[in-house]
PDB file of N, CA and C in Angstrom:
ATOM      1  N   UNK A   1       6.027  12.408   6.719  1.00  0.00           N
ATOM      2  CA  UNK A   1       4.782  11.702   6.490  1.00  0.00           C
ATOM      3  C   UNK A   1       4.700  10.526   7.459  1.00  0.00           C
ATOM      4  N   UNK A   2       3.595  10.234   8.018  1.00  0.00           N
ATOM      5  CA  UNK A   2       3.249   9.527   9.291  1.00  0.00           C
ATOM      6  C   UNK A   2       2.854   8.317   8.544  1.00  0.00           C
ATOM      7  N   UNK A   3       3.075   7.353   8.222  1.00  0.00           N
ATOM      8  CA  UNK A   3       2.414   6.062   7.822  1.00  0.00           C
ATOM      9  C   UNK A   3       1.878   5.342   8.710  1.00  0.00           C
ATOM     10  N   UNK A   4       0.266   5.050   8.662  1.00  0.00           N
ATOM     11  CA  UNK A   4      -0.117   3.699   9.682  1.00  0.00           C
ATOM     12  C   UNK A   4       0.146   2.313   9.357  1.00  0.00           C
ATOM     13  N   UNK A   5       0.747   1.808  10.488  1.00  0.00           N
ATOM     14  CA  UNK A   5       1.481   0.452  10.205  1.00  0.00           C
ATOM     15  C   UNK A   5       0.196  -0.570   9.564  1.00  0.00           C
ATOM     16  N   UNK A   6      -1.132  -0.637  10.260  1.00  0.00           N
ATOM     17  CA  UNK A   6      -1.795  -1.518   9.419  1.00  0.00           C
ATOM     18  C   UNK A   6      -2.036  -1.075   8.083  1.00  0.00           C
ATOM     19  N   UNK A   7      -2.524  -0.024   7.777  1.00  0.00           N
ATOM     20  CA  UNK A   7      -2.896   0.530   6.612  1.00  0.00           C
ATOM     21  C   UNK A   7      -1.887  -0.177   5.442  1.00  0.00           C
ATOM     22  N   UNK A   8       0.119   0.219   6.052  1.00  0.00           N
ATOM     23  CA  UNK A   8       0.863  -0.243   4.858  1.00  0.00           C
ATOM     24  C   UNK A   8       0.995  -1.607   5.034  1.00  0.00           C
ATOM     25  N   UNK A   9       0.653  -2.085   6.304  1.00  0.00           N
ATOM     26  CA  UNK A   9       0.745  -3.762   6.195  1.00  0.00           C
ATOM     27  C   UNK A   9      -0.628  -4.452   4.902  1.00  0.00           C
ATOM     28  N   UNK A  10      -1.816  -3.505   5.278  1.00  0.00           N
ATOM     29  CA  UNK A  10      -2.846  -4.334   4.189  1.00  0.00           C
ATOM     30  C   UNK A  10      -2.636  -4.704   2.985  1.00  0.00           C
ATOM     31  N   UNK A  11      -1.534  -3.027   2.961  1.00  0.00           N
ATOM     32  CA  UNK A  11      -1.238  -2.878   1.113  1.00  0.00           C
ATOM     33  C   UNK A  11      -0.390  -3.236   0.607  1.00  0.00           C
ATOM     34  N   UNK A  12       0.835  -3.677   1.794  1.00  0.00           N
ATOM     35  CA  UNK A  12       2.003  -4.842   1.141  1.00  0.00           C
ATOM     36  C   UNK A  12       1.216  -5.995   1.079  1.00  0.00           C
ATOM     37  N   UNK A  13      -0.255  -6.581   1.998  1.00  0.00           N
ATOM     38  CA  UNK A  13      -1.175  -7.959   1.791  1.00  0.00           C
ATOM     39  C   UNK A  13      -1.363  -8.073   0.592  1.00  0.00           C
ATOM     40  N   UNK A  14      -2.190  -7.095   0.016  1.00  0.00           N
ATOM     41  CA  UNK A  14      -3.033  -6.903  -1.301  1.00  0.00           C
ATOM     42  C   UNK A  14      -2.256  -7.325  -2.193  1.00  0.00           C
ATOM     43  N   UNK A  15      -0.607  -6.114  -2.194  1.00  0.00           N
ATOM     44  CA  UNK A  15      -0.118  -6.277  -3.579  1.00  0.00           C
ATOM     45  C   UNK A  15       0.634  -7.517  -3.158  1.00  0.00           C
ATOM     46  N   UNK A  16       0.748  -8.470  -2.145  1.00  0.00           N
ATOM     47  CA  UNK A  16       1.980  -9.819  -2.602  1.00  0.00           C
ATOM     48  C   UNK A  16       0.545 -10.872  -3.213  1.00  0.00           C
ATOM     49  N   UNK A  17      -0.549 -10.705  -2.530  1.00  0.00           N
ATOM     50  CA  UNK A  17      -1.516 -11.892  -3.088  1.00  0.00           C
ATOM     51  C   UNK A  17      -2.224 -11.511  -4.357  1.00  0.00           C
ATOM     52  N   UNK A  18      -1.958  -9.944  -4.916  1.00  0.00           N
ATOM     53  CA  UNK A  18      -2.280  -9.634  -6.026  1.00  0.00           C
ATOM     54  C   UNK A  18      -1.167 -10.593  -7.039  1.00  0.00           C
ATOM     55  N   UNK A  19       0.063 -10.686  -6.902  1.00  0.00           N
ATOM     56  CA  UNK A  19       1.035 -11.379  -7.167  1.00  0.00           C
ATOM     57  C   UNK A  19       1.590 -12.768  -6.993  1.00  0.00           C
ATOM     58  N   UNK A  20       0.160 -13.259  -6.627  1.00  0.00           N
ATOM     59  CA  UNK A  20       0.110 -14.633  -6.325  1.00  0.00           C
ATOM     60  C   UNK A  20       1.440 -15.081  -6.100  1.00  0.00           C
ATOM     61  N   UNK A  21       2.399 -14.368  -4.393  1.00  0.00           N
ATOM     62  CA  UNK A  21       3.430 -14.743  -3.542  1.00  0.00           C
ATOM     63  C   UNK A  21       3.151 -14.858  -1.973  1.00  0.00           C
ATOM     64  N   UNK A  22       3.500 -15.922  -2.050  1.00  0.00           N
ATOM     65  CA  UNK A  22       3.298 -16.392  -0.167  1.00  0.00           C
ATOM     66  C   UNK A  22       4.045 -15.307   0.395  1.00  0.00           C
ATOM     67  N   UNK A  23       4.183 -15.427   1.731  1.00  0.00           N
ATOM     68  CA  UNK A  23       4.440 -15.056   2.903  1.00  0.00           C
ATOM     69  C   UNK A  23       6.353 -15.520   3.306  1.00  0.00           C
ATOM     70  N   UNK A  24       5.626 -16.731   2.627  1.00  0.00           N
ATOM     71  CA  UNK A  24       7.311 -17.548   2.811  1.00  0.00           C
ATOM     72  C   UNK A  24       8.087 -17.086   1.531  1.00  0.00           C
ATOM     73  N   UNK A  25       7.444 -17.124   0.352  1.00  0.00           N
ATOM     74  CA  UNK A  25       8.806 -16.642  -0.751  1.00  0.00           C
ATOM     75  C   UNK A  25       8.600 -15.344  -0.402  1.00  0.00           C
ATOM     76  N   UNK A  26       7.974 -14.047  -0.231  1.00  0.00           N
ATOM     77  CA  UNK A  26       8.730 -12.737  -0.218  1.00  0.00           C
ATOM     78  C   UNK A  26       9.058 -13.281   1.397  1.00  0.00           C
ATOM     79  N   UNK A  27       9.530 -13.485   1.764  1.00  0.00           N
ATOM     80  CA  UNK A  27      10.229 -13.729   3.383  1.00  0.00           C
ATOM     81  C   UNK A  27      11.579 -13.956   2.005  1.00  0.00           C
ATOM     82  N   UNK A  28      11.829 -14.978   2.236  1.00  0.00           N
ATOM     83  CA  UNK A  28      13.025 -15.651   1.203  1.00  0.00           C
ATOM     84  C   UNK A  28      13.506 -14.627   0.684  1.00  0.00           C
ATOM     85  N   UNK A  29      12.997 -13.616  -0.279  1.00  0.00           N
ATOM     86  CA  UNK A  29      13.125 -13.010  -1.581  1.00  0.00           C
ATOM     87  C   UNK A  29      13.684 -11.587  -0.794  1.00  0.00           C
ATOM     88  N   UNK A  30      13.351 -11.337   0.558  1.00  0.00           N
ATOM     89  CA  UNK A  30      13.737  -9.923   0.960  1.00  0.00           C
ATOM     90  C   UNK A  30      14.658 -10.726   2.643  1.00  0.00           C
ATOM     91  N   UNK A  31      15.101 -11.705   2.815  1.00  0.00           N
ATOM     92  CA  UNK A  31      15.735 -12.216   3.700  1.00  0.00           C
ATOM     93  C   UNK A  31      15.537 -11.947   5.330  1.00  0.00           C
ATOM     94  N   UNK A  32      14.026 -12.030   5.716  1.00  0.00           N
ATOM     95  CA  UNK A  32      13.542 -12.272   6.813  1.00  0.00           C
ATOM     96  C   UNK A  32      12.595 -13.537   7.011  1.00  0.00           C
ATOM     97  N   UNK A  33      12.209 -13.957   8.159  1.00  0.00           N
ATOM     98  CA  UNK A  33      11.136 -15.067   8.397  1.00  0.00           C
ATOM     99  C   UNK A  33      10.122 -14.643   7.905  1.00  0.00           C
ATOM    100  N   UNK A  34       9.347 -15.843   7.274  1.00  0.00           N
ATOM    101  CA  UNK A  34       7.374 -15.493   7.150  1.00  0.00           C
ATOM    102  C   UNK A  34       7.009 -14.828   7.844  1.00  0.00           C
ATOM    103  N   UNK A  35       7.451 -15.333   9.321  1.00  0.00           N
ATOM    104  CA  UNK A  35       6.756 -14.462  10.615  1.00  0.00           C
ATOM    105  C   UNK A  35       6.781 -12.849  10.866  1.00  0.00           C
ATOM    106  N   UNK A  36       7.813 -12.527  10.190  1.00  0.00           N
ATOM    107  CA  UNK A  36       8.446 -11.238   9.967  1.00  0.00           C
ATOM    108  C   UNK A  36       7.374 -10.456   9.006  1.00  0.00           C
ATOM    109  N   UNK A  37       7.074 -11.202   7.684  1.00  0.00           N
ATOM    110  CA  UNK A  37       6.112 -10.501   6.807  1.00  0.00           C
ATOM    111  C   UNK A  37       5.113 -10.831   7.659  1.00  0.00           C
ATOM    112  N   UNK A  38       4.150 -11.678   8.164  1.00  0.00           N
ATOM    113  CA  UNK A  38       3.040 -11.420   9.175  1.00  0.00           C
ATOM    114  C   UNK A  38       2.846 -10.522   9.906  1.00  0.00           C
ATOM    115  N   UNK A  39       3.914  -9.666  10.865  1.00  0.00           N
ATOM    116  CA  UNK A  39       3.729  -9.068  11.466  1.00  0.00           C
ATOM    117  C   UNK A  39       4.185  -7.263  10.812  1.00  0.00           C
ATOM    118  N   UNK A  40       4.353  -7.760   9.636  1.00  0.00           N
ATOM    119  CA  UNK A  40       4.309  -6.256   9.008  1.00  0.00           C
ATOM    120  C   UNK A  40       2.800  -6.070   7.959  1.00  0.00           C
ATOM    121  N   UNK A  41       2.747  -7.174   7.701  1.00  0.00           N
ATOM    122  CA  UNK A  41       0.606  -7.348   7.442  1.00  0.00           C
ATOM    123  C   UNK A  41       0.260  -6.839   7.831  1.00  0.00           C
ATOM    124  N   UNK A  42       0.162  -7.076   9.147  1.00  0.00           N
ATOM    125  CA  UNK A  42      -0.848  -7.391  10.103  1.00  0.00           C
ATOM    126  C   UNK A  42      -0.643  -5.678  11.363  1.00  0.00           C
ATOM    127  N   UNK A  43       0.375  -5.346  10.884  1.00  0.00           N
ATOM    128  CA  UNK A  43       0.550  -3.804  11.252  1.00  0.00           C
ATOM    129  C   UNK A  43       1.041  -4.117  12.835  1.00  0.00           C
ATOM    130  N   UNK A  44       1.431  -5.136  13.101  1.00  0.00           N
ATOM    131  CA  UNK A  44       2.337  -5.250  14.403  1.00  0.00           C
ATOM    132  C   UNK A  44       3.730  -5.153  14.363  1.00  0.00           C
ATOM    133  N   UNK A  45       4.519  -4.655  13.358  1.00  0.00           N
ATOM    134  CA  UNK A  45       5.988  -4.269  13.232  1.00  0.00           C
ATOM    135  C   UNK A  45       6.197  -3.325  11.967  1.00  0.00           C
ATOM    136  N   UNK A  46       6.709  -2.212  12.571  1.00  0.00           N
ATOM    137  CA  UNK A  46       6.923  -1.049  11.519  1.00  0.00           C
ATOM    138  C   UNK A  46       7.527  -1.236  10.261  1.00  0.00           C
ATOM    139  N   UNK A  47       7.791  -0.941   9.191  1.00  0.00           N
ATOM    140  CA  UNK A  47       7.939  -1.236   8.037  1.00  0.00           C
ATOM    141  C   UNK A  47       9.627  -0.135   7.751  1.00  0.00           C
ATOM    142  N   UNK A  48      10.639  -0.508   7.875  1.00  0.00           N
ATOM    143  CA  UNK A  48      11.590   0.493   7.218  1.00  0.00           C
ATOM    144  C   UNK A  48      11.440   0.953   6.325  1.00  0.00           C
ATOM    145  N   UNK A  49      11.962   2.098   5.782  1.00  0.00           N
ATOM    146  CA  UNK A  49      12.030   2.456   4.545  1.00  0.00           C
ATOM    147  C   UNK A  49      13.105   1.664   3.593  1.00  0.00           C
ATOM    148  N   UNK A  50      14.157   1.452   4.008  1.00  0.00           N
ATOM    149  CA  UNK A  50      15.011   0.311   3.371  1.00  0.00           C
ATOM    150  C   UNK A  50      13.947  -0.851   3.049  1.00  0.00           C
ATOM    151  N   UNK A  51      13.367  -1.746   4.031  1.00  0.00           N
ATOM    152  CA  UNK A  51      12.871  -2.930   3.852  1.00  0.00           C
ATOM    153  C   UNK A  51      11.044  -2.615   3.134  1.00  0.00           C
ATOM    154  N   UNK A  52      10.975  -1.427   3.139  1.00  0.00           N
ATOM    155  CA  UNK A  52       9.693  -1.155   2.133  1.00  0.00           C
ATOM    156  C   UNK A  52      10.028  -1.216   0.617  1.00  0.00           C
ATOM    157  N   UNK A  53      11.419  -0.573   0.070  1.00  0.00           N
ATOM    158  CA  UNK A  53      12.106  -0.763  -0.790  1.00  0.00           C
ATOM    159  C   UNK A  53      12.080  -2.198  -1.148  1.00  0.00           C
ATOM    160  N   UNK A  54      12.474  -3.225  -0.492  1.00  0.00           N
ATOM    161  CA  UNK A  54      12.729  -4.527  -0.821  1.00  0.00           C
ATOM    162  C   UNK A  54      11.842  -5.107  -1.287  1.00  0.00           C
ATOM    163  N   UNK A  55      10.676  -4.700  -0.283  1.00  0.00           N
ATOM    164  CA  UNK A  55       9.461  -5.504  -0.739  1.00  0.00           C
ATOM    165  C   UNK A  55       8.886  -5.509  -2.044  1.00  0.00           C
ATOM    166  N   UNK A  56       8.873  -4.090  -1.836  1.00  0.00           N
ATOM    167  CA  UNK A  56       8.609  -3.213  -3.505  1.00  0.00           C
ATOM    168  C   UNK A  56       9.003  -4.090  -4.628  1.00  0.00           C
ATOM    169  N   UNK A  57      10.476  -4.074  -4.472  1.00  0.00           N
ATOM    170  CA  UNK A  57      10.901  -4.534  -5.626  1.00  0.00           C
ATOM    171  C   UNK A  57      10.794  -5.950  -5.608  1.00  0.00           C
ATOM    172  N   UNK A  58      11.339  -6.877  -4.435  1.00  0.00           N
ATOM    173  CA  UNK A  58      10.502  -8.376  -4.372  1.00  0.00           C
ATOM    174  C   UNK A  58       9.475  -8.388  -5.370  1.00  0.00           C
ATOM    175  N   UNK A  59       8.267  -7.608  -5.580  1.00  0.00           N
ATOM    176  CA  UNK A  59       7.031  -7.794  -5.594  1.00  0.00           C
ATOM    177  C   UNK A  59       6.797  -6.934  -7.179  1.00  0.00           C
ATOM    178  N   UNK A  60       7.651  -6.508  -7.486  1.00  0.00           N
ATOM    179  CA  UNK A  60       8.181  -5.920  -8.594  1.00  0.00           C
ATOM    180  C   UNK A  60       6.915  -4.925  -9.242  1.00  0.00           C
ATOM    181  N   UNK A  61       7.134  -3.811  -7.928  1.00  0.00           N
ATOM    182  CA  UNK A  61       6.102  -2.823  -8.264  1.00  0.00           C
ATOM    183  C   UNK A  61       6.726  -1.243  -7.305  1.00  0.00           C
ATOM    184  N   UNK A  62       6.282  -0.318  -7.717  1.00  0.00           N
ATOM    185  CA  UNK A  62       7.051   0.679  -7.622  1.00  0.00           C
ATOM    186  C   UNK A  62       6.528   0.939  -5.941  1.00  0.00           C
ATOM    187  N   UNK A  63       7.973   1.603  -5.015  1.00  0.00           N
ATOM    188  CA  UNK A  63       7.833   1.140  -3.691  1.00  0.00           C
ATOM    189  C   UNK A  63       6.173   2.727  -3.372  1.00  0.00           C
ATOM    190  N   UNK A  64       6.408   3.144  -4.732  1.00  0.00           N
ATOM    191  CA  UNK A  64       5.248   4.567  -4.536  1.00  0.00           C
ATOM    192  C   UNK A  64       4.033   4.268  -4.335  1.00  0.00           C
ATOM    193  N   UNK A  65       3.908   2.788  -5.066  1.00  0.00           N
ATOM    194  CA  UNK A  65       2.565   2.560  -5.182  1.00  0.00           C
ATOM    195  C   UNK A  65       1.941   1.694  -3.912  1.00  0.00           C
ATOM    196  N   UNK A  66       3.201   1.362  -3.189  1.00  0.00           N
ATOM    197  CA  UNK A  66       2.531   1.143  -1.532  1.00  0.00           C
ATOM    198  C   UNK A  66       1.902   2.230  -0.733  1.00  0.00           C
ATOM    199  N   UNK A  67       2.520   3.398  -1.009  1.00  0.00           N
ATOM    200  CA  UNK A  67       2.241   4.463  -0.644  1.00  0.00           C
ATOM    201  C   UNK A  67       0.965   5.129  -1.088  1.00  0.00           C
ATOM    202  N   UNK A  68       0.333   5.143  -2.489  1.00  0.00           N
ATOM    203  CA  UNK A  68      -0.102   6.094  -2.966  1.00  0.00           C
ATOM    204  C   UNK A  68      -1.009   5.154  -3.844  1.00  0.00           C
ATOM    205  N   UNK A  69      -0.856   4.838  -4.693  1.00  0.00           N
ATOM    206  CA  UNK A  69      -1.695   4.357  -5.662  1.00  0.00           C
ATOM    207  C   UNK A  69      -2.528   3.208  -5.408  1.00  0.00           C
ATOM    208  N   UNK A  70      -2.072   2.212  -4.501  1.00  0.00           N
ATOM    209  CA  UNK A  70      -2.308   0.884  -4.214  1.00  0.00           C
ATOM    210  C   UNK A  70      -4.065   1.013  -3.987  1.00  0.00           C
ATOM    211  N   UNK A  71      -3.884   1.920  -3.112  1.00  0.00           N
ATOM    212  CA  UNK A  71      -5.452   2.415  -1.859  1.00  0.00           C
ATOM    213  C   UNK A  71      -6.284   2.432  -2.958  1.00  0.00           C
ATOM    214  N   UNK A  72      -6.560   3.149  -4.180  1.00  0.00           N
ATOM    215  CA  UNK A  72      -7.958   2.651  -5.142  1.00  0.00           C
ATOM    216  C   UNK A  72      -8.082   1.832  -6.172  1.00  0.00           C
ATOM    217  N   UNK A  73      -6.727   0.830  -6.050  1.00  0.00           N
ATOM    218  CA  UNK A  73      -6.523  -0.566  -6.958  1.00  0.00           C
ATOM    219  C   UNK A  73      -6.954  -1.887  -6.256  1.00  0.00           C
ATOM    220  N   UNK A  74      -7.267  -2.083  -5.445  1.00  0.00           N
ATOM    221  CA  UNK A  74      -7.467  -2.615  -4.307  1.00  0.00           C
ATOM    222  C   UNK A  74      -8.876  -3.769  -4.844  1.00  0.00           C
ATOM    223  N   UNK A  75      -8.479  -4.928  -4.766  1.00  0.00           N
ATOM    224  CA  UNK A  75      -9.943  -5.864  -5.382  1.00  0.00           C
ATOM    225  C   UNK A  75     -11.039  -5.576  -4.384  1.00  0.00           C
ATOM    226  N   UNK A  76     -12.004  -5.958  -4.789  1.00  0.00           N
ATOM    227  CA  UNK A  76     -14.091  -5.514  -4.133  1.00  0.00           C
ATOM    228  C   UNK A  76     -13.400  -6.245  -2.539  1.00  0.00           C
ATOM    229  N   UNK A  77     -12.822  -7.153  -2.412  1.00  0.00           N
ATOM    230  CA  UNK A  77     -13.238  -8.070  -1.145  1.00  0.00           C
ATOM    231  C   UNK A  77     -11.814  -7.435  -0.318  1.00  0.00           C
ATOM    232  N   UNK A  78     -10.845  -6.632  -0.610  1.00  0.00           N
ATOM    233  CA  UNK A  78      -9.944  -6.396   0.338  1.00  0.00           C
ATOM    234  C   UNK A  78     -10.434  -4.976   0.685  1.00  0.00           C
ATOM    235  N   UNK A  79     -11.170  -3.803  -0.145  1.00  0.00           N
ATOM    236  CA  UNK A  79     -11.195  -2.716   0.624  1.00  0.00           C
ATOM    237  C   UNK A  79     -11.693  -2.257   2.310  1.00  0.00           C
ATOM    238  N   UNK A  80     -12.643  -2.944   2.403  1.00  0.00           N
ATOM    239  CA  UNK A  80     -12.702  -3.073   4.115  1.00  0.00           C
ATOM    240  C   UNK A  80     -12.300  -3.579   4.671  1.00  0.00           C
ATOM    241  N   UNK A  81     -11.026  -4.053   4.555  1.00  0.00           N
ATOM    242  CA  UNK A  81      -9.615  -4.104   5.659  1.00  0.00           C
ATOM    243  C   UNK A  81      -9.453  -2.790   5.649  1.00  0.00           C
ATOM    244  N   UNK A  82      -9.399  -1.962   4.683  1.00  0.00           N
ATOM    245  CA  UNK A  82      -8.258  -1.053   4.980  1.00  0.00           C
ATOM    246  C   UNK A  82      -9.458   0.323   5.121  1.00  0.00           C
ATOM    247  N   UNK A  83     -10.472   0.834   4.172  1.00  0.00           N
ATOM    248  CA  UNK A  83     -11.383   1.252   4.294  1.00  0.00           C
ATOM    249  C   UNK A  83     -11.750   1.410   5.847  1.00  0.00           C
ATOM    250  N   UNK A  84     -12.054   0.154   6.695  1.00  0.00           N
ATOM    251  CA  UNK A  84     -12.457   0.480   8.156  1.00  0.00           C
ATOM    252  C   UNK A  84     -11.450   1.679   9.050  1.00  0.00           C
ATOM    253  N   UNK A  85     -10.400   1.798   8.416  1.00  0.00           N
ATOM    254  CA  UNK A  85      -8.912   2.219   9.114  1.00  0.00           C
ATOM    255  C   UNK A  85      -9.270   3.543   8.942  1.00  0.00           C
ATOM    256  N   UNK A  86     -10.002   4.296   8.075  1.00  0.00           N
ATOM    257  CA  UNK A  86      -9.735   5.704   7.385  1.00  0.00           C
ATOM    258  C   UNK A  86     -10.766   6.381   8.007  1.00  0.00           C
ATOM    259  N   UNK A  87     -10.337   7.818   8.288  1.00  0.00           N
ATOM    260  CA  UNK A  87     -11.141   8.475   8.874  1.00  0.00           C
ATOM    261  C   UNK A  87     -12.426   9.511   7.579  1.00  0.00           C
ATOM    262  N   UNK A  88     -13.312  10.153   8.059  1.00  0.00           N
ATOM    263  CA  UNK A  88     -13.859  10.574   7.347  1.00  0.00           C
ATOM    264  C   UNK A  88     -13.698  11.472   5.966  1.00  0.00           C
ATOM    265  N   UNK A  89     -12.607  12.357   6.311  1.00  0.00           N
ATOM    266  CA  UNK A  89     -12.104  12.956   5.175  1.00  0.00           C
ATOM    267  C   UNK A  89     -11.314  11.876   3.797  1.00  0.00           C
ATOM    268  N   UNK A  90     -10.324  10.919   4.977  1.00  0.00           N
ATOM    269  CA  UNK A  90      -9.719  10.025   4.329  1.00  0.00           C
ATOM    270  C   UNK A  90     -10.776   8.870   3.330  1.00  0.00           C
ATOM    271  N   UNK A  91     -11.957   8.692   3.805  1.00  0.00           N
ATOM    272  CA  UNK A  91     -12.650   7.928   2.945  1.00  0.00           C
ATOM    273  C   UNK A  91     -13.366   8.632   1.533  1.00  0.00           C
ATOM    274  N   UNK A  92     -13.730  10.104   1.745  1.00  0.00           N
ATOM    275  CA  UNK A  92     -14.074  10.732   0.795  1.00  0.00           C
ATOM    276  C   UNK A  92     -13.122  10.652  -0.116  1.00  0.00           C
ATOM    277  N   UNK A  93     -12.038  11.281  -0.255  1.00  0.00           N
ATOM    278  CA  UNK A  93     -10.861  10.909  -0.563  1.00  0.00           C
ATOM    279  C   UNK A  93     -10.754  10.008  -1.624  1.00  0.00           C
ATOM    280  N   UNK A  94     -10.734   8.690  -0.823  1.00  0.00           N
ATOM    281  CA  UNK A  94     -10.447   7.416  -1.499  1.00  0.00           C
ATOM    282  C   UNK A  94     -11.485   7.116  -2.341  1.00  0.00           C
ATOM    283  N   UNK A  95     -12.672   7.290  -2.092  1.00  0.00           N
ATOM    284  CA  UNK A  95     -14.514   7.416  -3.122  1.00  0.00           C
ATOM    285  C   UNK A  95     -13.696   8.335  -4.121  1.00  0.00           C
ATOM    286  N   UNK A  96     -13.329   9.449  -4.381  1.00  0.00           N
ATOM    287  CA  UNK A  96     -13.480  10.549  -5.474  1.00  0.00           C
ATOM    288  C   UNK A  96     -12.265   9.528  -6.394  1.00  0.00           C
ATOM    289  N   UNK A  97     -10.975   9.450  -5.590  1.00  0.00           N
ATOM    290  CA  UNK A  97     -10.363   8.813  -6.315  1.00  0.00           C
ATOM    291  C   UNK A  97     -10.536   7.401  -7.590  1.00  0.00           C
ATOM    292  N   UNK A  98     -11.723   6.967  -6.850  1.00  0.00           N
ATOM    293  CA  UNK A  98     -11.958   5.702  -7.211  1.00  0.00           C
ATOM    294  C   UNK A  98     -13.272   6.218  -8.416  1.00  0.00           C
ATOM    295  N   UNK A  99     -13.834   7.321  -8.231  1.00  0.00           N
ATOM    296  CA  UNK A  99     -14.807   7.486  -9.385  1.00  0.00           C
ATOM    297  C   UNK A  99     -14.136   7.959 -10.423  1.00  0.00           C
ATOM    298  N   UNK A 100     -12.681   8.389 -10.463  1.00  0.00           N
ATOM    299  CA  UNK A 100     -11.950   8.500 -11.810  1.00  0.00           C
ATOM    300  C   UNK A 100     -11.859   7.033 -12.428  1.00  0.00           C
ATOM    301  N   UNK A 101     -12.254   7.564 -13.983  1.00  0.00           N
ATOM    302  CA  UNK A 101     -12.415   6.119 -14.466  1.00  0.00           C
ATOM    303  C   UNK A 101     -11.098   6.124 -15.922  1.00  0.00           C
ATOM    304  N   UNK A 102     -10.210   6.775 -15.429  1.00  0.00           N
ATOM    305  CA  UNK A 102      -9.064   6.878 -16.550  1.00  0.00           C
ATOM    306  C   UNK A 102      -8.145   7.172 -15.426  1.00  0.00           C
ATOM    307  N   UNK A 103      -6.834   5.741 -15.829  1.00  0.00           N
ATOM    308  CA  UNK A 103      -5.554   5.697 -14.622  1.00  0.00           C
ATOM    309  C   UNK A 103      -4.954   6.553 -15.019  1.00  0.00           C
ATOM    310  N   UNK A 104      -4.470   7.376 -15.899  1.00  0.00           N
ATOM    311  CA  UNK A 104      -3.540   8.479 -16.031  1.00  0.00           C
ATOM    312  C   UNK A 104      -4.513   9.846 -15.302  1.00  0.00           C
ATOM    313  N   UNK A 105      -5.223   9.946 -15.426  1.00  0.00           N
ATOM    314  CA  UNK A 105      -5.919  11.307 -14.957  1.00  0.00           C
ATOM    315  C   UNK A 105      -5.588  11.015 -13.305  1.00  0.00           C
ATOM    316  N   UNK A 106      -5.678   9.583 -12.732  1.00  0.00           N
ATOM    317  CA  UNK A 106      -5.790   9.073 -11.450  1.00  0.00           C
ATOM    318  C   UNK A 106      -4.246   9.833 -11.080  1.00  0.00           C
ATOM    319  N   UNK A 107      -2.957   9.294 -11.992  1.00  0.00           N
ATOM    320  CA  UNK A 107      -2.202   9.534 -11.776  1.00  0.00           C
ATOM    321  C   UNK A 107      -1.651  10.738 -11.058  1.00  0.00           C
ATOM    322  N   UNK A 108      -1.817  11.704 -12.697  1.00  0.00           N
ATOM    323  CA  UNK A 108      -1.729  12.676 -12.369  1.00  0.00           C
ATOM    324  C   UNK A 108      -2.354  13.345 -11.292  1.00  0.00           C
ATOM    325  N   UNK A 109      -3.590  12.720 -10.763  1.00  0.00           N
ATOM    326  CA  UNK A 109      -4.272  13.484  -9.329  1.00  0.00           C
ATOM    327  C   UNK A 109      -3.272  13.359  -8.159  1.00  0.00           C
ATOM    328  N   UNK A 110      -2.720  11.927  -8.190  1.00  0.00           N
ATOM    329  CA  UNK A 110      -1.889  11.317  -7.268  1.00  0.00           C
ATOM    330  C   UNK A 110      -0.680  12.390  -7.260  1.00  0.00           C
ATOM    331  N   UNK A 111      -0.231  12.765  -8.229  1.00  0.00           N
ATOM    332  CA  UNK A 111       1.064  13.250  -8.392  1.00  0.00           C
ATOM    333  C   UNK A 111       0.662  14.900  -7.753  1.00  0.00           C
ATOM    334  N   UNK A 112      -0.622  15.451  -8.525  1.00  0.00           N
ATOM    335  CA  UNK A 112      -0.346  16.720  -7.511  1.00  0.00           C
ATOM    336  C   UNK A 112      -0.253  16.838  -6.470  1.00  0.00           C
ATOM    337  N   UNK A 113      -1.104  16.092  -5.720  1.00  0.00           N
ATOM    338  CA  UNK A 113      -1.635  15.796  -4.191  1.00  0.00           C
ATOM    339  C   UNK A 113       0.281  15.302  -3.549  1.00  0.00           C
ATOM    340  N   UNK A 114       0.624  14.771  -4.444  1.00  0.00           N
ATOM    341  CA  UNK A 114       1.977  14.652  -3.691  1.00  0.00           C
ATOM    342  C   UNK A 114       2.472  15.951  -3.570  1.00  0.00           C
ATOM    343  N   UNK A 115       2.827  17.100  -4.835  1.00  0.00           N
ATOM    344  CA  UNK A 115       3.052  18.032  -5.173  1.00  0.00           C
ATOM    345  C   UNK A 115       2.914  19.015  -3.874  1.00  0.00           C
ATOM    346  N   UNK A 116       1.764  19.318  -3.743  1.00  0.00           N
ATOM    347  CA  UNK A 116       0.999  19.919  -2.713  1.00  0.00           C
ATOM    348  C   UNK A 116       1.679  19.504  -1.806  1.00  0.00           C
ATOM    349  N   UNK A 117       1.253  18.532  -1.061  1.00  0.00           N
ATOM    350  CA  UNK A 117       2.056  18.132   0.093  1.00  0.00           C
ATOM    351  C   UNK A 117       3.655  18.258   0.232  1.00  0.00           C
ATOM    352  N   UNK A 118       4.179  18.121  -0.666  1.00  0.00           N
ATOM    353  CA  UNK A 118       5.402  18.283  -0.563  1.00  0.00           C
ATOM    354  C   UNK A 118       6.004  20.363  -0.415  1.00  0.00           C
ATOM    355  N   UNK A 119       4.860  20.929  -0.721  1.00  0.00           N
ATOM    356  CA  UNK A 119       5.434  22.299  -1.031  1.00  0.00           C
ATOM    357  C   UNK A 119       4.829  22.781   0.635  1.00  0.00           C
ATOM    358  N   UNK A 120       4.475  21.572   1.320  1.00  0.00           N
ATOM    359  CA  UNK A 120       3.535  22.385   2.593  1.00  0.00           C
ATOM    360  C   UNK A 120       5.064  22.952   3.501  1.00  0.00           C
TER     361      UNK A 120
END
């Protein structure tokens, strides 16, 4: 799976200020500079999978939901950061997702779509 660096930089943005945490304590909390989380924001430095882990848990949310769930939890004023990024299929997508109005049904959508993908 190909991750775009801004895309997961928006959605580590979203979920640390969803979590009302600076830049400087998850820096602290996962043992790199602020500058370090800026430039994984901001989609100018790739994100490890080790140090996606960290963040995750820094931020004390499952490292899946950077991946997967985050994209239609997303408050009214952050989706066009990330929204502008997505291509046409990818925005339909994210609309259908978002007209489910029960998070377990969401879930479970999430989970086949992993399913699927994973059996490709």
């Amino acid at each position: 799976m190909k991750v775009n660096k801004k895309i997961l930089g928006a959605l580590i943005r979203a979920a640390r200020k969803r979590k009302g945490i600076s830049q400087m304590k998850l820096a602290e909390c996962i043992g790199v500079t602020y500058q370090q989380i800026q430039k994984y924001e901001s989609g100018k430095s790739e994100v490890s999978v080790t140090r996606l882990y960290e963040i995750a848990e820094a931020l004390g949310i499952p490292v899946t939901s950077l991946l997967a769930e985050e994209i239609h939890q997303l408050k009214a004023s952050e989706p066009q950061e990330i929204y502008g990024l997505l291509n046409n299929d990818e925005k339909k997508l994210v609309d259908l997702i978002r007209k489910i109005n029960n998070k377990r049904l969401t879930r479970i959508f999430v989970k086949m779509l992993e399913e699927i993908i994973n059996k490709q």
